[in-house]
N, C-alpha and C. Protein backbone atom coordinates (compact mmCIF):
# COMPACT_ATOMS: atom_id res chain seq x y z
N UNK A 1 0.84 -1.18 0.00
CA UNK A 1 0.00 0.00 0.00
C UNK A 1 0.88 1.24 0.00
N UNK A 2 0.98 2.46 -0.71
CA UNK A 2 1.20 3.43 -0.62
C UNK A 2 0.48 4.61 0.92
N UNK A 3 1.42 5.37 1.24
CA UNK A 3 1.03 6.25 2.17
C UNK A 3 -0.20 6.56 1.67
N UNK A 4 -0.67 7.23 0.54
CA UNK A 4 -1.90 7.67 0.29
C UNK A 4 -2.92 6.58 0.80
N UNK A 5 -2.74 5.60 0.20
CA UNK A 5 -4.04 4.09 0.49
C UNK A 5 -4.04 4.03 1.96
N UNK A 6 -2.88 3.49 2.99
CA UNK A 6 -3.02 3.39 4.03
C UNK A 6 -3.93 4.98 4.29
N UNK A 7 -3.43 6.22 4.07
CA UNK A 7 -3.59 7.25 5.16
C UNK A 7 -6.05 7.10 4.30
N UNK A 8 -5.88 6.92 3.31
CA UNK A 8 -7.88 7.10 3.04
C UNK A 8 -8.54 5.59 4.28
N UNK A 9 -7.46 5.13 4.67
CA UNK A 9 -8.44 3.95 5.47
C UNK A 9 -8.54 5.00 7.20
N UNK A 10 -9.64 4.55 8.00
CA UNK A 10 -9.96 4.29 8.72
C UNK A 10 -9.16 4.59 9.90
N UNK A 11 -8.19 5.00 10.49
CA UNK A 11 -7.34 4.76 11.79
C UNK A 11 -8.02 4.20 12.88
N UNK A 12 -7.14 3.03 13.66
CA UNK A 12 -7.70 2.65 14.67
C UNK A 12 -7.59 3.24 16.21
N UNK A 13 -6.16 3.56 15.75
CA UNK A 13 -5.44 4.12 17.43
C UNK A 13 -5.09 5.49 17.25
N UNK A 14 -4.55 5.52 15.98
CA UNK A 14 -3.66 7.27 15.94
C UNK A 14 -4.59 7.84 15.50
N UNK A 15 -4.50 9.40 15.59
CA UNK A 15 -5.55 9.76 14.83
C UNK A 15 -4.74 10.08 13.76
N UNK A 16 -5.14 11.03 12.66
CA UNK A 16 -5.08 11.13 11.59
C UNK A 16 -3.76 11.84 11.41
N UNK A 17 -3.47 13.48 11.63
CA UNK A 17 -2.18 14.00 11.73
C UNK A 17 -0.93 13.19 11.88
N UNK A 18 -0.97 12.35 13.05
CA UNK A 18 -0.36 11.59 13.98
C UNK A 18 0.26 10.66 12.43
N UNK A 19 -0.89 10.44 11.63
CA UNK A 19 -0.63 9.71 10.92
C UNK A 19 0.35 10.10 9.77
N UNK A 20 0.03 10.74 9.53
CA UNK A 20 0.08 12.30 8.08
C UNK A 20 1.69 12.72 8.73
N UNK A 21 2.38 12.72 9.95
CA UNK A 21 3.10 12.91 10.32
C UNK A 21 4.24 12.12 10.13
N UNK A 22 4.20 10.87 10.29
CA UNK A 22 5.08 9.69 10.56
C UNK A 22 5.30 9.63 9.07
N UNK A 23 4.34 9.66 8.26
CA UNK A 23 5.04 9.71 6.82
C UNK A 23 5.70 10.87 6.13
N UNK A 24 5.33 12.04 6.45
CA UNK A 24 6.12 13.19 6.36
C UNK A 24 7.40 13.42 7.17
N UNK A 25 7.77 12.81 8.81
CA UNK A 25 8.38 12.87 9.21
C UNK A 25 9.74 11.45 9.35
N UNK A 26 9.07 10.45 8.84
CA UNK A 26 9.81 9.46 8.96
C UNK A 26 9.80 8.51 9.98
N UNK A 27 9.38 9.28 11.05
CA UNK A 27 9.33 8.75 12.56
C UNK A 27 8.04 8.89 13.31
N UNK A 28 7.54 8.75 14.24
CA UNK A 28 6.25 8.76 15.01
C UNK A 28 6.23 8.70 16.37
N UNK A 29 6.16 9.80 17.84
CA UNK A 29 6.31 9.42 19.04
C UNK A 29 5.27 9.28 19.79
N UNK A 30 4.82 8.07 20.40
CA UNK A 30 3.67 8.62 20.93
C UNK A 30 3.61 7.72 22.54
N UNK A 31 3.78 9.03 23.51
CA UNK A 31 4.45 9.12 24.63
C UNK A 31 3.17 8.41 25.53
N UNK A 32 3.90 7.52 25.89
CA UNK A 32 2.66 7.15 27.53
C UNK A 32 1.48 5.95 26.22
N UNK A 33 1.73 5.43 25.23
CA UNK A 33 1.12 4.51 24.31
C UNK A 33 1.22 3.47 25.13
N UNK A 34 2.39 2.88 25.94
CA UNK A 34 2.05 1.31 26.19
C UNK A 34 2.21 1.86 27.74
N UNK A 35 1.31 1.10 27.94
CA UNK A 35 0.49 1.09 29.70
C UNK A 35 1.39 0.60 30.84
N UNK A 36 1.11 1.08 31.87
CA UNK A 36 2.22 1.13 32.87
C UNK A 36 2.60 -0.91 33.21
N UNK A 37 0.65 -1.13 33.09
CA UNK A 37 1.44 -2.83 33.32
C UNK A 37 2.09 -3.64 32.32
N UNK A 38 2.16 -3.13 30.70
CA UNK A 38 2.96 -3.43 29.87
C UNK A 38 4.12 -3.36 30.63
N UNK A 39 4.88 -2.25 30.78
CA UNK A 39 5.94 -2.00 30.62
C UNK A 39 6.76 -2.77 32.18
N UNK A 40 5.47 -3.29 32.96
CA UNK A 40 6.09 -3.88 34.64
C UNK A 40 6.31 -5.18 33.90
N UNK A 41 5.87 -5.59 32.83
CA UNK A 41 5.75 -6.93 32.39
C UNK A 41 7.66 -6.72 31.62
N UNK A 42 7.17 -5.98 30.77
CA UNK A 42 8.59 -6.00 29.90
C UNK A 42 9.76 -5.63 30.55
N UNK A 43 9.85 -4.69 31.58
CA UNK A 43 11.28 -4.51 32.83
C UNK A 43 11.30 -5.86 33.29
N UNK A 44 10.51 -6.65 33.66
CA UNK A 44 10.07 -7.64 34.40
C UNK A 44 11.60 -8.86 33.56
N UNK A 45 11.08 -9.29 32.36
CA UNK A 45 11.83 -10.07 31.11
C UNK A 45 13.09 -9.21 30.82
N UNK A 46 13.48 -8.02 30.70
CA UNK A 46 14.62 -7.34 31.33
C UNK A 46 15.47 -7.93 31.81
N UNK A 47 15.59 -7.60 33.16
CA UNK A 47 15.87 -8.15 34.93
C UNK A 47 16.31 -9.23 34.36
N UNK A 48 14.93 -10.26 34.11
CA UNK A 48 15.59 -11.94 33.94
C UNK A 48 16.57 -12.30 33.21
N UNK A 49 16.31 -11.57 31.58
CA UNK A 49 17.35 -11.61 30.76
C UNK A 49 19.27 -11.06 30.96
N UNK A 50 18.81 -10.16 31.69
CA UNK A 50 20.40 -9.73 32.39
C UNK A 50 20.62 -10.81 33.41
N UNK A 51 20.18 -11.21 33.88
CA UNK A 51 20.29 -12.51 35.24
C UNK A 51 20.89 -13.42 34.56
N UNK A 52 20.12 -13.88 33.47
CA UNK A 52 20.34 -15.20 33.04
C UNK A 52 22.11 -15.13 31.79
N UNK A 53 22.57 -13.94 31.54
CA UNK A 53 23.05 -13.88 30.71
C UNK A 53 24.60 -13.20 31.85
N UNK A 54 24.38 -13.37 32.89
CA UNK A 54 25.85 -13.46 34.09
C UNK A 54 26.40 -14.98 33.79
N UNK A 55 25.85 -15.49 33.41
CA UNK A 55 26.07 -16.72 33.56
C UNK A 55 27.28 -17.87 31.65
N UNK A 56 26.90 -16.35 31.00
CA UNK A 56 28.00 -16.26 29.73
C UNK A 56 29.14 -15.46 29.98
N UNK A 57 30.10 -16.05 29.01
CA UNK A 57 31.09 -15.65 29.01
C UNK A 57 31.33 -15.04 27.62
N UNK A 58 30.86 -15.34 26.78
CA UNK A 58 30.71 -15.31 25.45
C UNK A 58 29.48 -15.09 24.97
N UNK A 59 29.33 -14.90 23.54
CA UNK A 59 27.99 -14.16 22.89
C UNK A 59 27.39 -15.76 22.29
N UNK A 60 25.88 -15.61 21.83
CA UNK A 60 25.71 -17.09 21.87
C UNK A 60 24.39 -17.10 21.18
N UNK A 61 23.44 -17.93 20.38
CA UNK A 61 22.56 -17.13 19.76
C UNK A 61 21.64 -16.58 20.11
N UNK A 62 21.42 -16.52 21.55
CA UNK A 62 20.46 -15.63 21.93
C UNK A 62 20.80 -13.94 22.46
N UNK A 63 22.65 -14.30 23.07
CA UNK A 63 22.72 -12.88 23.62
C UNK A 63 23.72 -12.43 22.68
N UNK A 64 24.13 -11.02 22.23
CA UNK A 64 24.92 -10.65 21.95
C UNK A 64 25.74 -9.77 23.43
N UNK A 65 26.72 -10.15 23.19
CA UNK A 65 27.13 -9.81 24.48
C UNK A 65 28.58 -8.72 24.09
N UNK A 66 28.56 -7.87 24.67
CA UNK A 66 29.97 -6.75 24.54
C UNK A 66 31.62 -7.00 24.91
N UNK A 67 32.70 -7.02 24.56
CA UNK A 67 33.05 -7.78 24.86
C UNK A 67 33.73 -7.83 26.51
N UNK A 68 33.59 -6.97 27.08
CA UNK A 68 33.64 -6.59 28.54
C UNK A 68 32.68 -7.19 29.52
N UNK A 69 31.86 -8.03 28.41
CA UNK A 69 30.70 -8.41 30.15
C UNK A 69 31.29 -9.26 30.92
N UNK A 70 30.59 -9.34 31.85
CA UNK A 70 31.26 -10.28 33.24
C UNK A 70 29.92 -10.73 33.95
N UNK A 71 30.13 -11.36 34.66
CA UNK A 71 28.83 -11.90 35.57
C UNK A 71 28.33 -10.77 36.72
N UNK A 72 29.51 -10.02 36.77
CA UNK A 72 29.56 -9.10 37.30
C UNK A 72 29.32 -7.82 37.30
N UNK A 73 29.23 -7.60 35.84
CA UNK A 73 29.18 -6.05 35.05
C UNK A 73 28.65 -6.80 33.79
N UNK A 74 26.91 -6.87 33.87
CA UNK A 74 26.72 -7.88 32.19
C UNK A 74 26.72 -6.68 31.41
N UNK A 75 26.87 -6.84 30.49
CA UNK A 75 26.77 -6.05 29.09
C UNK A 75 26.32 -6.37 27.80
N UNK A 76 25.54 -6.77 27.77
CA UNK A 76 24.31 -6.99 26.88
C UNK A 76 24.10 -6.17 25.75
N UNK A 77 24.16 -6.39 24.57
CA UNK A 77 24.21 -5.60 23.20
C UNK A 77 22.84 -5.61 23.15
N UNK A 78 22.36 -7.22 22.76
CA UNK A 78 20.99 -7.17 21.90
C UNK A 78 20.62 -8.55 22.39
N UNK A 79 19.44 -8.82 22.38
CA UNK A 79 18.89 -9.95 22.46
C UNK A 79 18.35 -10.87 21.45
N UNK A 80 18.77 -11.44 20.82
CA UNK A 80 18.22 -11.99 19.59
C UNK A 80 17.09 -12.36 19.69
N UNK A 81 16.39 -12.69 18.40
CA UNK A 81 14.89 -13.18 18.37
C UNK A 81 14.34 -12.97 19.10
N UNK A 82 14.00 -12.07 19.84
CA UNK A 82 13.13 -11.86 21.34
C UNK A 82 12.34 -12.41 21.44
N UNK A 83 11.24 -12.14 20.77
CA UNK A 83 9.82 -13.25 20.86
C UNK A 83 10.31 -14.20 21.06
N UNK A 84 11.36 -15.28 20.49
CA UNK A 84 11.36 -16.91 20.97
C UNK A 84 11.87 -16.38 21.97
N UNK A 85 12.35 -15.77 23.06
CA UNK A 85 13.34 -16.28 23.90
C UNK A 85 12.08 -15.85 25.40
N UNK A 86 11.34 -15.40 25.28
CA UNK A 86 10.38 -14.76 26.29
C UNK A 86 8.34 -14.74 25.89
N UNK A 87 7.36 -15.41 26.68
CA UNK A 87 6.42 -15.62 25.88
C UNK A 87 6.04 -13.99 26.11
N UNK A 88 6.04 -13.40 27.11
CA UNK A 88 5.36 -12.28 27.29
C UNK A 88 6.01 -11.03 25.94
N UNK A 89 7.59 -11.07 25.89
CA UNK A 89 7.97 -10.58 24.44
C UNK A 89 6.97 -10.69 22.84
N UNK A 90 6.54 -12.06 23.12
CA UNK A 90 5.69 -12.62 21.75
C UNK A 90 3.81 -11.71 22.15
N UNK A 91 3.64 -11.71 23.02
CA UNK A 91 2.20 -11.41 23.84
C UNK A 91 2.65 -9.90 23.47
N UNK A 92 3.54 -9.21 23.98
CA UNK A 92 3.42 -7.45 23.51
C UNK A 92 3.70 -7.96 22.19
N UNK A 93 4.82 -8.57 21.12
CA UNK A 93 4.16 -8.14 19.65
C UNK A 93 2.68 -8.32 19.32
N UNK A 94 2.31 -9.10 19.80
CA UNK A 94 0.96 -9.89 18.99
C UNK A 94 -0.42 -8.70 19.87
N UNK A 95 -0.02 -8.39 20.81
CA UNK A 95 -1.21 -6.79 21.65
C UNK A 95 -2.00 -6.61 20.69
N UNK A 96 -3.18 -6.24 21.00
CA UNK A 96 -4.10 -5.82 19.93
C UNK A 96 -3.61 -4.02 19.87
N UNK A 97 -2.79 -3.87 21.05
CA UNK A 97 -2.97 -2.03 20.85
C UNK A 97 -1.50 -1.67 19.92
N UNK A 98 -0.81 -3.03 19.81
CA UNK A 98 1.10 -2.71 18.87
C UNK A 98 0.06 -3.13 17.61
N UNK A 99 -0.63 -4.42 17.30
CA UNK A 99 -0.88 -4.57 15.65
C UNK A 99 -1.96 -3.52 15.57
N UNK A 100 -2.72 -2.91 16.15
CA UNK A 100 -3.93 -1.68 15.17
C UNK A 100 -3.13 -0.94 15.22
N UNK A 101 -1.73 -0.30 15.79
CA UNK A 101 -1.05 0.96 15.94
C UNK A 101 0.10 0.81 14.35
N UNK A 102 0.65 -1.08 14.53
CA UNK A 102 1.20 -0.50 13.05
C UNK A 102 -0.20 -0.57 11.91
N UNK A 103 -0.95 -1.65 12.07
CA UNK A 103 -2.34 -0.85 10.82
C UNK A 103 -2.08 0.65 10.28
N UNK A 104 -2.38 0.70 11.36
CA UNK A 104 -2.75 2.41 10.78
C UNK A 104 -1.43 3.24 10.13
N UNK A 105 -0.24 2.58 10.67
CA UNK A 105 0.87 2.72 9.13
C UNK A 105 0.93 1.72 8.16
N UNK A 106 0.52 0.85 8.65
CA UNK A 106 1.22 -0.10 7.11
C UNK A 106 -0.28 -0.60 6.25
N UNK A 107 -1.57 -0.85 6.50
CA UNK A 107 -2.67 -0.41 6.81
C UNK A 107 -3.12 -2.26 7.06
N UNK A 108 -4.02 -3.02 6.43
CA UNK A 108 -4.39 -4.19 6.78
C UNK A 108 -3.55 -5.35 6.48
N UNK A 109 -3.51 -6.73 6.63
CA UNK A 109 -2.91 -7.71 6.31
C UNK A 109 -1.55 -7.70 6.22
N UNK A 110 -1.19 -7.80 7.87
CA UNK A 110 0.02 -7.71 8.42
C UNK A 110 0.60 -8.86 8.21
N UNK A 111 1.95 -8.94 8.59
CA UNK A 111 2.22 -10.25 9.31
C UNK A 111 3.34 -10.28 10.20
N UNK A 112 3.74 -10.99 11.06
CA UNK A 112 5.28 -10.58 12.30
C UNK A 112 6.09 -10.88 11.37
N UNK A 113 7.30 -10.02 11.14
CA UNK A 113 8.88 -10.07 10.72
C UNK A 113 9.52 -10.73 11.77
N UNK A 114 10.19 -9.89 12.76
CA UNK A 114 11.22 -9.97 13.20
C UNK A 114 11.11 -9.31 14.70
N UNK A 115 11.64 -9.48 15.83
CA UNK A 115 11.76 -9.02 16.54
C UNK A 115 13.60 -8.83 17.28
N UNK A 116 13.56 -7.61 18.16
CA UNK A 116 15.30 -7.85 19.20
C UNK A 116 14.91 -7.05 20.21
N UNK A 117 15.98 -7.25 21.30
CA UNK A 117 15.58 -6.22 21.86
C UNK A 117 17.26 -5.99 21.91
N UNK A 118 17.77 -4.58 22.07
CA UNK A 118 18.96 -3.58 22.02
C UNK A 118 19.00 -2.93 23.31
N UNK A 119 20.25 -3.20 23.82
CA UNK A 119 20.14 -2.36 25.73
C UNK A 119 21.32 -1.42 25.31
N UNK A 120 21.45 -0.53 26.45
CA UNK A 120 22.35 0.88 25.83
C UNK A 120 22.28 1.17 27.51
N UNK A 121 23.46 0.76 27.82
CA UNK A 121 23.94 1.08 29.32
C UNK A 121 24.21 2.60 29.94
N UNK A 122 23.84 2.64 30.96
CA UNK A 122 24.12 4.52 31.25
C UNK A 122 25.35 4.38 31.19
N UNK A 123 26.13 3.49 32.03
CA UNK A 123 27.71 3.65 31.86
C UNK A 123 28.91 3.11 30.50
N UNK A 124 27.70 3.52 29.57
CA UNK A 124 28.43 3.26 28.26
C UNK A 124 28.52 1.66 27.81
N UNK A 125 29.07 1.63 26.93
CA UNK A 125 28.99 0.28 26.25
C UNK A 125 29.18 0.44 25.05
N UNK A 126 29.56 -0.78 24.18
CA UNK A 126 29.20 -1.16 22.53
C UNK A 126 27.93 -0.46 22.55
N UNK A 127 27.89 0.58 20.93
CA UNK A 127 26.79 0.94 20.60
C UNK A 127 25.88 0.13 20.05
N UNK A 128 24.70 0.51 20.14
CA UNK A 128 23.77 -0.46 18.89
C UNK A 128 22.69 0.83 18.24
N UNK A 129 23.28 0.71 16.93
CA UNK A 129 22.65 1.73 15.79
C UNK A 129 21.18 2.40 16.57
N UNK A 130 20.72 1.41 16.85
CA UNK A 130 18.98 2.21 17.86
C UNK A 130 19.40 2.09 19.11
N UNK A 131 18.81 2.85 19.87
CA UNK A 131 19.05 2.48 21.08
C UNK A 131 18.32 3.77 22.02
N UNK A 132 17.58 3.36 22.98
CA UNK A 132 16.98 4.43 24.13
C UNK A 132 17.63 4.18 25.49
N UNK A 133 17.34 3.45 25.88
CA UNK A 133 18.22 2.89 27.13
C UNK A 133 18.29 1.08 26.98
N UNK A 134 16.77 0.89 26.89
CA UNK A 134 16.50 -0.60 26.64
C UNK A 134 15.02 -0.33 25.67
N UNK A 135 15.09 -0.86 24.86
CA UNK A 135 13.82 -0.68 23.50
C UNK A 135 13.92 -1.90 22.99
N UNK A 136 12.62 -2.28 22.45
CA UNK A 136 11.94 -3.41 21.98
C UNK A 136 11.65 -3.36 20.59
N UNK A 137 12.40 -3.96 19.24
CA UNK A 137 12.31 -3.29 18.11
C UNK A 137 11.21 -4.34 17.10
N UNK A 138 10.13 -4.13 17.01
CA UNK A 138 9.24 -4.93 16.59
C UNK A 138 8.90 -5.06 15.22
N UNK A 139 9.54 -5.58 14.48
CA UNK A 139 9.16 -5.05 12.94
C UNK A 139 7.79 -5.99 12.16
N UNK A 140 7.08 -5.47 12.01
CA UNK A 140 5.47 -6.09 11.14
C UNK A 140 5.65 -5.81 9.32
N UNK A 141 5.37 -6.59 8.74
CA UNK A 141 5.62 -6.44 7.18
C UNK A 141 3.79 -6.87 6.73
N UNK A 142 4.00 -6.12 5.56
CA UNK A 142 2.66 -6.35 4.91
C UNK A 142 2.81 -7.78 4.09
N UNK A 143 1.66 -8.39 3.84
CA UNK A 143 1.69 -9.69 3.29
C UNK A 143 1.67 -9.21 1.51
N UNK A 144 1.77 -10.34 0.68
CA UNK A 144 1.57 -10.54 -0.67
C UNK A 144 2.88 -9.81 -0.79
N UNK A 145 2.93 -9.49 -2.23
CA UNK A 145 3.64 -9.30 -3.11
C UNK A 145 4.25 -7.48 -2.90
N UNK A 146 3.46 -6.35 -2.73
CA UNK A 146 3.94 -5.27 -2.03
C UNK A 146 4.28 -5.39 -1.09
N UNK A 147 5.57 -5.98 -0.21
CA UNK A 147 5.72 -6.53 0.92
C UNK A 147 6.37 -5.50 1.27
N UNK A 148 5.99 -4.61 2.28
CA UNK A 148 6.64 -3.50 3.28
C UNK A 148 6.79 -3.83 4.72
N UNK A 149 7.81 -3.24 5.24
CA UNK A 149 8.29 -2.53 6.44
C UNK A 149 7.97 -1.97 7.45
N UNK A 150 7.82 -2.10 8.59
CA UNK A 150 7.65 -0.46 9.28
C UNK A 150 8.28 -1.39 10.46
N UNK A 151 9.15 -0.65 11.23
CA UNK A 151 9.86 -1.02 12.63
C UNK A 151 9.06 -0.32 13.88
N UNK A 152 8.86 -1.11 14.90
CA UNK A 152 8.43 0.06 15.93
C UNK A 152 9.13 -0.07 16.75
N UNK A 153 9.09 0.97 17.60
CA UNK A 153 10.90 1.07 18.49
C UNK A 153 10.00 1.66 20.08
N UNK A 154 9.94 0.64 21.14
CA UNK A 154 9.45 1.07 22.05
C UNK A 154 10.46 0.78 23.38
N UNK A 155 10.51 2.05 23.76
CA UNK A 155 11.09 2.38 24.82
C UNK A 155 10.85 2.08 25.97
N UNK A 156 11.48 0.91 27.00
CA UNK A 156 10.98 0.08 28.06
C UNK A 156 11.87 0.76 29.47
N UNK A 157 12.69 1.72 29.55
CA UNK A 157 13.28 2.57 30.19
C UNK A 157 13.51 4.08 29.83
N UNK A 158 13.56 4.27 30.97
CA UNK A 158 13.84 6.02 30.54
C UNK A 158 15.11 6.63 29.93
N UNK A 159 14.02 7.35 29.21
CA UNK A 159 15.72 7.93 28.23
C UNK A 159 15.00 9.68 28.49
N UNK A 160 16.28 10.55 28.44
CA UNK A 160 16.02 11.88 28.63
C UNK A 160 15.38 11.95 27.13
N UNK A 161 14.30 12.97 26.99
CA UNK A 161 13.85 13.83 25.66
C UNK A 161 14.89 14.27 24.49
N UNK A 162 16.19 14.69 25.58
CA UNK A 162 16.99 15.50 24.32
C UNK A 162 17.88 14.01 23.86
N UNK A 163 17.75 13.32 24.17
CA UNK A 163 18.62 11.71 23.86
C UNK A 163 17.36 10.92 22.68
N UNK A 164 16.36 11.14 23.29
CA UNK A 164 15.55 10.87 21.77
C UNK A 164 15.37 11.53 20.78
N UNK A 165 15.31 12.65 21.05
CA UNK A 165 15.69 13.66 19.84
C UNK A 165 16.55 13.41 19.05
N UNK A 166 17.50 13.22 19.97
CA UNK A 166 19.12 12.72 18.69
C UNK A 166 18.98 11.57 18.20
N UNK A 167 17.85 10.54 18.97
CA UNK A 167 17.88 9.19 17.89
C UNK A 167 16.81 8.97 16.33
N UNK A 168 16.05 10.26 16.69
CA UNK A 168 15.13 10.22 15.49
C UNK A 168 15.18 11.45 14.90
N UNK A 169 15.61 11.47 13.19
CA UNK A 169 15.82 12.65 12.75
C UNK A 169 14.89 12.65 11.24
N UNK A 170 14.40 13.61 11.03
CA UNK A 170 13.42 13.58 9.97
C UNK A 170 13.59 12.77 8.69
N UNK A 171 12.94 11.94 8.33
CA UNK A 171 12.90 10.59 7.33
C UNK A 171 14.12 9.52 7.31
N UNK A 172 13.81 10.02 8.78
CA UNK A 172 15.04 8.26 9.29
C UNK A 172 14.10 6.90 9.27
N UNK A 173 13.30 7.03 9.03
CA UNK A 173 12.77 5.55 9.26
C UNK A 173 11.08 5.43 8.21
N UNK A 174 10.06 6.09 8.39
CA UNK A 174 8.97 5.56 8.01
C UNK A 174 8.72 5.38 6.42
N UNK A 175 9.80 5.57 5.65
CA UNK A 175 9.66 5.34 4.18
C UNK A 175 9.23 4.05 4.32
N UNK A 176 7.91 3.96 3.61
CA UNK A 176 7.77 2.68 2.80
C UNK A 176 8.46 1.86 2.05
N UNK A 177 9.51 1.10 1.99
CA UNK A 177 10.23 0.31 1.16
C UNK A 177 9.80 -0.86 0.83
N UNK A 178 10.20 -1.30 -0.45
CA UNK A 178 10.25 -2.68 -0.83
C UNK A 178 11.22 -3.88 -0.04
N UNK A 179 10.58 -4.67 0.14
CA UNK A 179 11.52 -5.97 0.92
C UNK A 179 12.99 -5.42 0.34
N UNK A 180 13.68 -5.78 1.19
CA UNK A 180 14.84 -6.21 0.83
C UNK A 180 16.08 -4.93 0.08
N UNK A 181 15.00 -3.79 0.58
CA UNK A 181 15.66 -2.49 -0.17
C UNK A 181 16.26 -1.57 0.90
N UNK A 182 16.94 -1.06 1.01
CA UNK A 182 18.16 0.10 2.44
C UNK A 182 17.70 1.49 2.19
């Protein structure tokens, strides 16, 4: 679907601007969207995932690990496949309030891509290209043959305003692309 087709349907969650925005702007913020017991759930799988990953020494296919971690000081890049590694990870992609929110960008007949999750330590670390403090990067693709994109990038810790600012800059992200195109 083209921006035009998606933006003549219907919105479920955003309203309309909101909408009209993310394609003009590239990006889309919309502050206080996932609910406080979402987010006790997702710190929650956090916690565990740093727990369980003291226990590497090395990176492995679930953790990417920096090369300074310790059991002691973990350092955690990214989490691979998130959804397999956590059911409640798979339960926020699949939310009815994350799939009507990408609808209303990508517009009907979704399907799950890909999921990670990316941690970004206050006391520094290996970068990872996205990053808020700890964010959940959910990507949904349209089905058939126009097969598009859209990533959603939700922020499961606090990051200052002027630190998100610097991670989203006008038509960094919501272009519609074709599979397989940069």
């Amino acid at each position: 679907m083209t921006p035009e087709s998606v933006l003549r349907r219907a919105p479920l969650v955003l309203d309309q601007r909101a909408r009209e925005q993310y394609f003009e702007d590239g990006y889309l913020t919309v502050p206080g969207y996932v609910g406080a017991a979402w987010l006790a759930r997702l710190r929650a799988v956090v916690a565990a995932k740093i727990e369980e990953s003291r226990g590497l020494s090395a990176s492995d296919d679930q953790f990417d690990l920096a090369p300074d971690h310790t059991a002691d000081k973990p350092n955690i890049r990214r989490l691979c496949k998130a959804i397999d590694r956590h059911p409640d990870l798979w339960a926020f992609a699949v939310d009815g309030s994350v799939v009507d929110l990408i609808a209303d960008l990508l517009g009907p007949d979704l399907r799950f891509h890909s999921s990670k999750l990316n941690f970004k330590w206050a006391a520094g670390g290996d970068a990872v290209r996205w990053h808020s403090k700890t964010g959940v990067l959910v990507t949904w693709s349209r089905t058939r043959r126009d097969c598009h994109r859209a990533g959603t990038r939700w922020a499961i810790a606090r990051s200052s305003p002027r630190r998100r600012r610097r991670t989203l800059s006008r038509g960094s992200g919501a272009r519609i692309r074709p599979r397989g195109a940069r």
